[in-house]
Protein backbone atom coordinates (compact mmCIF):
# COMPACT_ATOMS: atom_id res chain seq x y z
CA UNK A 1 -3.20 -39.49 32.60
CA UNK A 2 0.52 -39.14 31.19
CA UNK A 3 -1.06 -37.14 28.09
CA UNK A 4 -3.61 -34.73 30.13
CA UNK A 5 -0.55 -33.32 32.24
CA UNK A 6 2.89 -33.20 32.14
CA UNK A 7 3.67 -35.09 35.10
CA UNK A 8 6.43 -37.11 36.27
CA UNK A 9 6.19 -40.64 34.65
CA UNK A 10 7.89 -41.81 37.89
CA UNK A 11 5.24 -40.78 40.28
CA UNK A 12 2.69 -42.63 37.92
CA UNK A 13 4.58 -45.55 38.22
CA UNK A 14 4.78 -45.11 41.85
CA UNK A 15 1.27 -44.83 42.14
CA UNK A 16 0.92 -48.17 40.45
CA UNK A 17 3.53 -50.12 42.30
CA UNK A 18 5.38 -50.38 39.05
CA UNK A 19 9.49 -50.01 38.15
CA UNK A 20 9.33 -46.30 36.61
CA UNK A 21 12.14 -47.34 34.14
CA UNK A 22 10.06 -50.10 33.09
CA UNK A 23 7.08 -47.48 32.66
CA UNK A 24 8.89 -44.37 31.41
CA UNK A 25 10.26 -47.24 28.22
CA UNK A 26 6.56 -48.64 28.04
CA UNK A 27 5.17 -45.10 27.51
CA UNK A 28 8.26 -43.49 25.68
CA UNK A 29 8.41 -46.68 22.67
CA UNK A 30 4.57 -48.03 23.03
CA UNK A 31 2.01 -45.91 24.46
CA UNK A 32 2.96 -41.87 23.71
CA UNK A 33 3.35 -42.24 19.99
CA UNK A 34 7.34 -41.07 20.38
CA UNK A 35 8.35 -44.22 18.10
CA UNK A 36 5.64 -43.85 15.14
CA UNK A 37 6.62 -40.11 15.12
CA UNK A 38 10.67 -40.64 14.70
CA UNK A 39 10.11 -43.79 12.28
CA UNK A 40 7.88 -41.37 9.57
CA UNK A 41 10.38 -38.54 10.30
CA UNK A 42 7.79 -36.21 11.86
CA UNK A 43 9.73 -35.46 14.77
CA UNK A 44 12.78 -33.01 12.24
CA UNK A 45 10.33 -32.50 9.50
CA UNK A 46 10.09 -28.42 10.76
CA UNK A 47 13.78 -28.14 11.29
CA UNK A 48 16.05 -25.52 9.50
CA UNK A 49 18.76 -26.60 7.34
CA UNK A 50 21.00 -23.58 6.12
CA UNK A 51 24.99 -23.83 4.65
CA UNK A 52 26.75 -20.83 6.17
CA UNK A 53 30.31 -20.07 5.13
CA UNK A 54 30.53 -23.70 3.96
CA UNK A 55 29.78 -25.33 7.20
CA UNK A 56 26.35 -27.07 7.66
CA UNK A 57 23.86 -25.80 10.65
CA UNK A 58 20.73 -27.56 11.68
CA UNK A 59 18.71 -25.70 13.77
CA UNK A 60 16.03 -27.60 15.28
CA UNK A 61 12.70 -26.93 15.26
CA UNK A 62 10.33 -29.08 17.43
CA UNK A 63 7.39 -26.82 17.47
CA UNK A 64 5.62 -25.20 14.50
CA UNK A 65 1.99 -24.73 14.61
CA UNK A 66 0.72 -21.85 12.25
CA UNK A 67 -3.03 -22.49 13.65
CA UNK A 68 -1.94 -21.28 17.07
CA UNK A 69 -0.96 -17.82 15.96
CA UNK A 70 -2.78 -14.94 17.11
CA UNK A 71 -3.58 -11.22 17.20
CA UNK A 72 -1.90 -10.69 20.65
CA UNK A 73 1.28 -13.00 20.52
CA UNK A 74 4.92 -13.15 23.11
CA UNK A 75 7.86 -13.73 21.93
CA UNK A 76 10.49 -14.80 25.14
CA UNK A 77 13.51 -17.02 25.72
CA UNK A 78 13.75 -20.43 27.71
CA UNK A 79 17.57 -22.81 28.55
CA UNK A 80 16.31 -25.95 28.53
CA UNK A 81 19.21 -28.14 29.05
CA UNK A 82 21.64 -25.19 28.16
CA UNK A 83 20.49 -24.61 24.79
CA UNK A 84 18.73 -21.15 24.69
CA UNK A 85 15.25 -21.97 22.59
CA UNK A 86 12.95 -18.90 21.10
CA UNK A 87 9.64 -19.50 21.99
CA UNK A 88 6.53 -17.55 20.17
CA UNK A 89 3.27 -17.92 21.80
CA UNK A 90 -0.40 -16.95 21.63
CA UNK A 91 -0.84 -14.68 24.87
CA UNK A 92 -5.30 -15.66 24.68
CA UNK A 93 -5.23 -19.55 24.41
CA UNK A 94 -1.36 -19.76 26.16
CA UNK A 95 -0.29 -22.30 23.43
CA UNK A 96 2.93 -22.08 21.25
CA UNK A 97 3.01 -21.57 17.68
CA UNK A 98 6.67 -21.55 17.40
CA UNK A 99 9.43 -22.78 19.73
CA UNK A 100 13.36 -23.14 17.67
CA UNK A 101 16.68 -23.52 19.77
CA UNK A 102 18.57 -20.21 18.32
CA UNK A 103 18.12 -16.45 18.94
CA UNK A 104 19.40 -15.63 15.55
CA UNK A 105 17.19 -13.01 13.77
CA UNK A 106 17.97 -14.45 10.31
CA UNK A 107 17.46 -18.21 11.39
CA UNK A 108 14.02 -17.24 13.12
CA UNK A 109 12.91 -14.83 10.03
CA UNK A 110 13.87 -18.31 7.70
CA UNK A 111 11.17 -19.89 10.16
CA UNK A 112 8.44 -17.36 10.30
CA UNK A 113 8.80 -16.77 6.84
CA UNK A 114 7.70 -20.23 5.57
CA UNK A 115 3.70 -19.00 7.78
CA UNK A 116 1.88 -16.99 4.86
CA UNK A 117 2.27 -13.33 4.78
CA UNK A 118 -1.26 -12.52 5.35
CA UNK A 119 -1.56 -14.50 8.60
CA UNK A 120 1.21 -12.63 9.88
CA UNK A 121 0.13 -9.38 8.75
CA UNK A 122 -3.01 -10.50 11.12
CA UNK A 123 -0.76 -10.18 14.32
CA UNK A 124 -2.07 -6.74 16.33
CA UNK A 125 0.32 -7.01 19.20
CA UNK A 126 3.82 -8.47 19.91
CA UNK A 127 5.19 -8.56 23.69
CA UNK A 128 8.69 -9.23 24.28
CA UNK A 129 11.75 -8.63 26.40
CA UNK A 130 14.07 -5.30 25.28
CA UNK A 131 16.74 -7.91 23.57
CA UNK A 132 17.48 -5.74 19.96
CA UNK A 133 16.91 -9.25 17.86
CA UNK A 134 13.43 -9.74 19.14
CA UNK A 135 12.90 -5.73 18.00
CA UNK A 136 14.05 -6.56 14.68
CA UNK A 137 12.39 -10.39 14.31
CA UNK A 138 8.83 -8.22 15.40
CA UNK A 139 9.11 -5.58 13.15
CA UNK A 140 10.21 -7.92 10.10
CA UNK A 141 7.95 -10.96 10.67
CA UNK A 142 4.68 -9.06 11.76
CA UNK A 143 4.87 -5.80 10.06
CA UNK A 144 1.39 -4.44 11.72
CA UNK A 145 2.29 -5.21 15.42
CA UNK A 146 2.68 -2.61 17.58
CA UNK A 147 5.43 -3.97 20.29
CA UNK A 148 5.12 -3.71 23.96
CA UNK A 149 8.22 -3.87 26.29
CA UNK A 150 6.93 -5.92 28.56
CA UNK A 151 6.50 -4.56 32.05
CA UNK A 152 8.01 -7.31 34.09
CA UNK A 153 11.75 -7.19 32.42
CA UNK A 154 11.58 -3.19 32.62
CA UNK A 155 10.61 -4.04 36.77
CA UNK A 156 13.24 -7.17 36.99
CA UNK A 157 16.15 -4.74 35.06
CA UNK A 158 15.41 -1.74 37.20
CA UNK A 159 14.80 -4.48 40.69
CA UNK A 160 18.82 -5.43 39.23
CA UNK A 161 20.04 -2.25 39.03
CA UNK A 162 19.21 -1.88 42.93
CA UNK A 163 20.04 -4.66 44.34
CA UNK A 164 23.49 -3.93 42.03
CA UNK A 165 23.96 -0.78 44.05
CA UNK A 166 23.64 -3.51 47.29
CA UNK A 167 25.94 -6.01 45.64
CA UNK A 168 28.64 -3.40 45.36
CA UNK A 169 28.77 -2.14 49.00
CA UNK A 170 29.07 -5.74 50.56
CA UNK A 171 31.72 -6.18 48.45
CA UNK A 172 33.74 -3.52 49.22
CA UNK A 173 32.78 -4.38 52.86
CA UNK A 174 34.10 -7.91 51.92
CA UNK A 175 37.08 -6.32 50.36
CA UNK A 176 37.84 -4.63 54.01
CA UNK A 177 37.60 -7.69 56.01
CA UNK A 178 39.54 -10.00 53.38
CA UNK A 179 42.08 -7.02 53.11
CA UNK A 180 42.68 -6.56 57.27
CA UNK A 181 43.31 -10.32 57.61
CA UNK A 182 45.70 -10.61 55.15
CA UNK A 183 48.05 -7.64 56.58
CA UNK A 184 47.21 -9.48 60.20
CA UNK A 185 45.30 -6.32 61.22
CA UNK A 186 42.08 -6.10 63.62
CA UNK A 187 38.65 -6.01 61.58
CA UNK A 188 35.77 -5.03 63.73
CA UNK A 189 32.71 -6.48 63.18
CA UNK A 190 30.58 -3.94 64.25
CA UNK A 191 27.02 -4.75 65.41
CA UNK A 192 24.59 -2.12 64.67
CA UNK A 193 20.95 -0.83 66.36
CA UNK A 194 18.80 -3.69 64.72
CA UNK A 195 21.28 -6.35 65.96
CA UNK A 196 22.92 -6.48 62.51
CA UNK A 197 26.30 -6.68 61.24
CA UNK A 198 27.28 -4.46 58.29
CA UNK A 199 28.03 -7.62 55.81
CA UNK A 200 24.48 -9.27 57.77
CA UNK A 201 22.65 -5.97 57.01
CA UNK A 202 23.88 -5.83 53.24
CA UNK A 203 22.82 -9.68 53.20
CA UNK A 204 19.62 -9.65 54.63
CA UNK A 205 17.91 -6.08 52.97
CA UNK A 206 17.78 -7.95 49.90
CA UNK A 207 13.82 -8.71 50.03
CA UNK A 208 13.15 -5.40 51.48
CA UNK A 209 14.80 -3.57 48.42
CA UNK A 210 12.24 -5.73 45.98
CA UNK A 211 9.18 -4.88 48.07
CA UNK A 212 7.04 -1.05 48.16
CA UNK A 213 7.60 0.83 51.76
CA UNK A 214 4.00 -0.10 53.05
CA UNK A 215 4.40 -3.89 52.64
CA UNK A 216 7.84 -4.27 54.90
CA UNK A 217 7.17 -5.88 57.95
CA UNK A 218 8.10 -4.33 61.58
CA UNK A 219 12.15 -5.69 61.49
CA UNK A 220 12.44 -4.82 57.50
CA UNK A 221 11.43 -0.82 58.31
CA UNK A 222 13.91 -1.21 61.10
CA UNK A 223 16.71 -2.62 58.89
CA UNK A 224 15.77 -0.19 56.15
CA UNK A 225 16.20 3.14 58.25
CA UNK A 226 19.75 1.27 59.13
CA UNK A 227 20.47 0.41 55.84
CA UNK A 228 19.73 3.82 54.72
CA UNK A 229 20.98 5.91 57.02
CA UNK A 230 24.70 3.90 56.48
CA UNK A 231 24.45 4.01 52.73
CA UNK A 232 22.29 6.78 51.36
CA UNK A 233 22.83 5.56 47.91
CA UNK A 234 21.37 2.54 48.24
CA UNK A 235 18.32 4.74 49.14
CA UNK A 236 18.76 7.12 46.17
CA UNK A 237 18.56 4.51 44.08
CA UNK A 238 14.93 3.08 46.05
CA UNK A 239 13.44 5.76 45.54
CA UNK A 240 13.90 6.34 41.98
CA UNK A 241 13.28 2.71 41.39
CA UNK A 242 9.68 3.09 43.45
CA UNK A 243 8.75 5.94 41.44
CA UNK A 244 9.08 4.29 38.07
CA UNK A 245 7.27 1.46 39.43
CA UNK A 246 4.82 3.50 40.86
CA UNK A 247 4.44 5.89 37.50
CA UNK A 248 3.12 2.27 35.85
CA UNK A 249 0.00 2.32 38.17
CA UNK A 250 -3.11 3.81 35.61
CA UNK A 251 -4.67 6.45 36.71
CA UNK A 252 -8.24 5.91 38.35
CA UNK A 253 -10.05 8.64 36.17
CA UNK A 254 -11.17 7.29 32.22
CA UNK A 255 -9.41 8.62 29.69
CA UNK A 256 -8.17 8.06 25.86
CA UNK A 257 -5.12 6.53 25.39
CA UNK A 258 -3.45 9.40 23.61
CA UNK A 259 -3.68 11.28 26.68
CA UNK A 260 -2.41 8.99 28.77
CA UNK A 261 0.32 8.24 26.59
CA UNK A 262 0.90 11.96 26.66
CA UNK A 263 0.85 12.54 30.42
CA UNK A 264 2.84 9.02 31.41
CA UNK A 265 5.20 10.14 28.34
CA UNK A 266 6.06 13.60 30.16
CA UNK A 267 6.00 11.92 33.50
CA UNK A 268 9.35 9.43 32.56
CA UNK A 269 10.93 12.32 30.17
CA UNK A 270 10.96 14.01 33.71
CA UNK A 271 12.19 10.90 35.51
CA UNK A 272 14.71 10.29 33.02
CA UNK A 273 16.33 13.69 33.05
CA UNK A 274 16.55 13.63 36.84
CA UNK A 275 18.22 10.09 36.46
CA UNK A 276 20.94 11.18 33.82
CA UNK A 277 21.97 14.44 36.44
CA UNK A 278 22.51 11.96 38.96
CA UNK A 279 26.45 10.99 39.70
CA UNK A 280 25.03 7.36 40.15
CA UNK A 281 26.19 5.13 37.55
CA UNK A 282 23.13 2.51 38.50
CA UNK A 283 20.89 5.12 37.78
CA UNK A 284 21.71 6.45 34.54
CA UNK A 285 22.11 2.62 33.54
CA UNK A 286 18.06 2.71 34.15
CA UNK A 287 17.84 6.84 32.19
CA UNK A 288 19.64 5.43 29.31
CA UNK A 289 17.40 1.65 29.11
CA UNK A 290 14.04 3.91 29.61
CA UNK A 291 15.20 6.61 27.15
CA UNK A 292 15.93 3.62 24.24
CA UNK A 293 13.09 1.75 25.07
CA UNK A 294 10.06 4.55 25.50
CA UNK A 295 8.07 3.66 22.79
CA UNK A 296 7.45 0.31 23.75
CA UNK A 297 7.48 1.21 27.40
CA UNK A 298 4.34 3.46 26.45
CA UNK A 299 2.55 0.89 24.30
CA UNK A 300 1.57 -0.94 27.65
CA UNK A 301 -0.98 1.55 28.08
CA UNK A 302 -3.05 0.72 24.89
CA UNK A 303 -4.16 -1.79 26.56
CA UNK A 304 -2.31 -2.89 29.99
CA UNK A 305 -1.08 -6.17 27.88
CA UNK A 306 1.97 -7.66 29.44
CA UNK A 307 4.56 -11.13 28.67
CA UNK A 308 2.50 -12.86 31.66
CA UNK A 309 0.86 -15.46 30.29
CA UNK A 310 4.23 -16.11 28.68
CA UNK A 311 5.75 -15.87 31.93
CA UNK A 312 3.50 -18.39 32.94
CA UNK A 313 4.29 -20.78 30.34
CA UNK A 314 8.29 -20.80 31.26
CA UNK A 315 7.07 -21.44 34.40
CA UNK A 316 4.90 -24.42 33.54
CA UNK A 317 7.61 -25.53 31.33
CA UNK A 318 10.40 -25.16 34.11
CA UNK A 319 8.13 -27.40 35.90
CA UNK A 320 8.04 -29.82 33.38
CA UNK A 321 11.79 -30.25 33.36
CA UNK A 322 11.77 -30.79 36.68
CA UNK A 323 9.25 -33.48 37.03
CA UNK A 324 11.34 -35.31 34.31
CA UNK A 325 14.89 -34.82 35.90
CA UNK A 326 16.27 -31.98 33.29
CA UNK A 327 15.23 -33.50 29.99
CA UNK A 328 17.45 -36.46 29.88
CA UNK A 329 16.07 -37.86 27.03
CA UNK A 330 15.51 -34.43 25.10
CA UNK A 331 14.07 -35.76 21.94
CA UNK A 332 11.29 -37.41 23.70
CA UNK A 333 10.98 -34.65 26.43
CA UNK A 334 10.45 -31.87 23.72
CA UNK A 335 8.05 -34.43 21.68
CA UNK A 336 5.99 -34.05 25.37
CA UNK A 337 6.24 -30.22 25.18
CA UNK A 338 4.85 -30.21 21.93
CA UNK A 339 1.26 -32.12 23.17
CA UNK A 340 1.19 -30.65 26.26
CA UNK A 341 2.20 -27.20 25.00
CA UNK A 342 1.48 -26.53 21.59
């Protein structure tokens, strides 16, 4: 049952009646195959060993399965336990060919480079995130990838931008109120149409801001014509943000790809030039992202492909740490990861 799923050994052992320490040492040294592994050295047999400057670095490498690379492959990050890990997986059977605990170009392209060049060169597309080292570990390690910025971190970095623009004008309000009491002056707390207070109306129009005008409920259009009639800005900054979201939706009628690219490529030259004219330092923080990333931005309409099967995986994964109380034991909890995962 343990090996099907990665669930908590504890509720097994709960199930059972039994002591879950008792259980969790039964399985970890007898049953899961943990011991064997670590006594024949399999466990640090993928690992990197590099001398750098004189100093020694080990960068471990629990997962390295060549068979599970792909022609559509992900490339993302994941903290487990604070270390940042690079994980590479196959976005059609979800399973990871590579997972290594740096973000280091040149340690990753040491990794990569050890799969045969061939089997690389076999890699059609490469999702990832809009960091510059996963650019340059795609373009050296599969050299016939095209790359597609993935469309939920160009939504979640525009989403931040917004709720930025929020951020700043509670704080400033925050500033006020912190500012009155300490020179022994009145602050009003004024209470507005919706029943809101400024700092309460900042607060609470977070999930409105993340959501398209026809899905807010009764109160949130309420707070929203508040919110925006108070701090126009904030609304600026919507509206752009809805637009780019919206300019991501294909278009109903079937046509090549070329054209598409052509007409969607217009479509956010246009967007970003009205961005860049605006005085709004949020929005020409999303101009100057879009501008640098448009290439991969437009790959996502070769064929709609997207990081969320990756996505799905952190998730899983997240999951997994959580069932097992953050990975105490890492050795043994990223031996688990690599049968349940990999």
């Amino acid at each position: 049952m343990v090996e099907d799923k990665p669930i908590s050994i504890g509720l097994v052992a709960y199930i059972l009646g039994m002591s879950s320490k008792k259980l969790h040492r039964w399985y970890q040294n007898v049953l899961s195959g943990f011991t064997q592994a670590q006594e024949k050295g399999e466990l640090d047999k993928d690992n990197l060993h590099i001398i750098e400057k004189g100093k020694y670095i080990d960068i471990s490498v629990p997962i390295f399965k060549e068979r599970n690379l792909g022609e559509q492959m992900a490339i993302d990050e994941k903290t487990i336990n604070g270390t940042c890990y690079t994980i590479l997986s196959n976005r059609n059977t979800g399973k990871i060919a590579l997972m290594a605990d740096t973000l280091k170009t040149e340690y990753l392209m040491k990794i990569i480079g050890r799969i045969d060049i061939d089997r690389r060169m076999s890699v059609k597309s490469l999702s990832r995130d809009m960091a510059p080292n996963y650019d340059w570990l795609g373009r050296q390690a599969f050299m016939n990838a095209y790359h597609i910025a993935d469309k939920f971190h160009v939504v979640k970095i525009i989403l931040e931008q917004l709720q930025a623009s929020r951020i700043f004008y509670r704080q400033e309000e925050l500033s006020k109120r912190r500012e009155a009491k300490q020179n022994s002056e009145s602050y009003s707390e004024t209470v507005l149409s919706n029943g809101d207070t400024i700092l309460q109306l900042l607060a609470r129009s977070r999930g409105l801001l993340f959501l398209f005008p026809q899905q807010w409920s009764e109160q949130q259009k309420q707070r929203s014509i508040v919110l925006f009639e108070l701090f126009p800005e904030i609304e600026k900054v919507y509206r752009h943000v809805i637009e780019i979201r919206r300019w991501y939706k294909p278009t109903k009628a079937k046509t090549t790809y070329q054209k598409t690219r052509d007409r969607k490529k217009k479509q956010i030259k246009d967007i970003i030039k009205k961005l860049i004219k605006s005085a709004n330092e949020e929005l020409k923080n999303i101009a100057f992202m879009l501008k640098r990333n448009m290439n991969p931005i437009l790959h996502y309409f070769i064929a709609k492909e997207s990081n969320a099967k990756a996505e799905a995986l952190n998730r899983n994964l997240q999951r997994f740490v959580n069932t097992n109380y953050g990975a105490r034991n890492i050795q043994f909890f990223l031996f688990r990861v690599k049968i349940h995962f990999a």
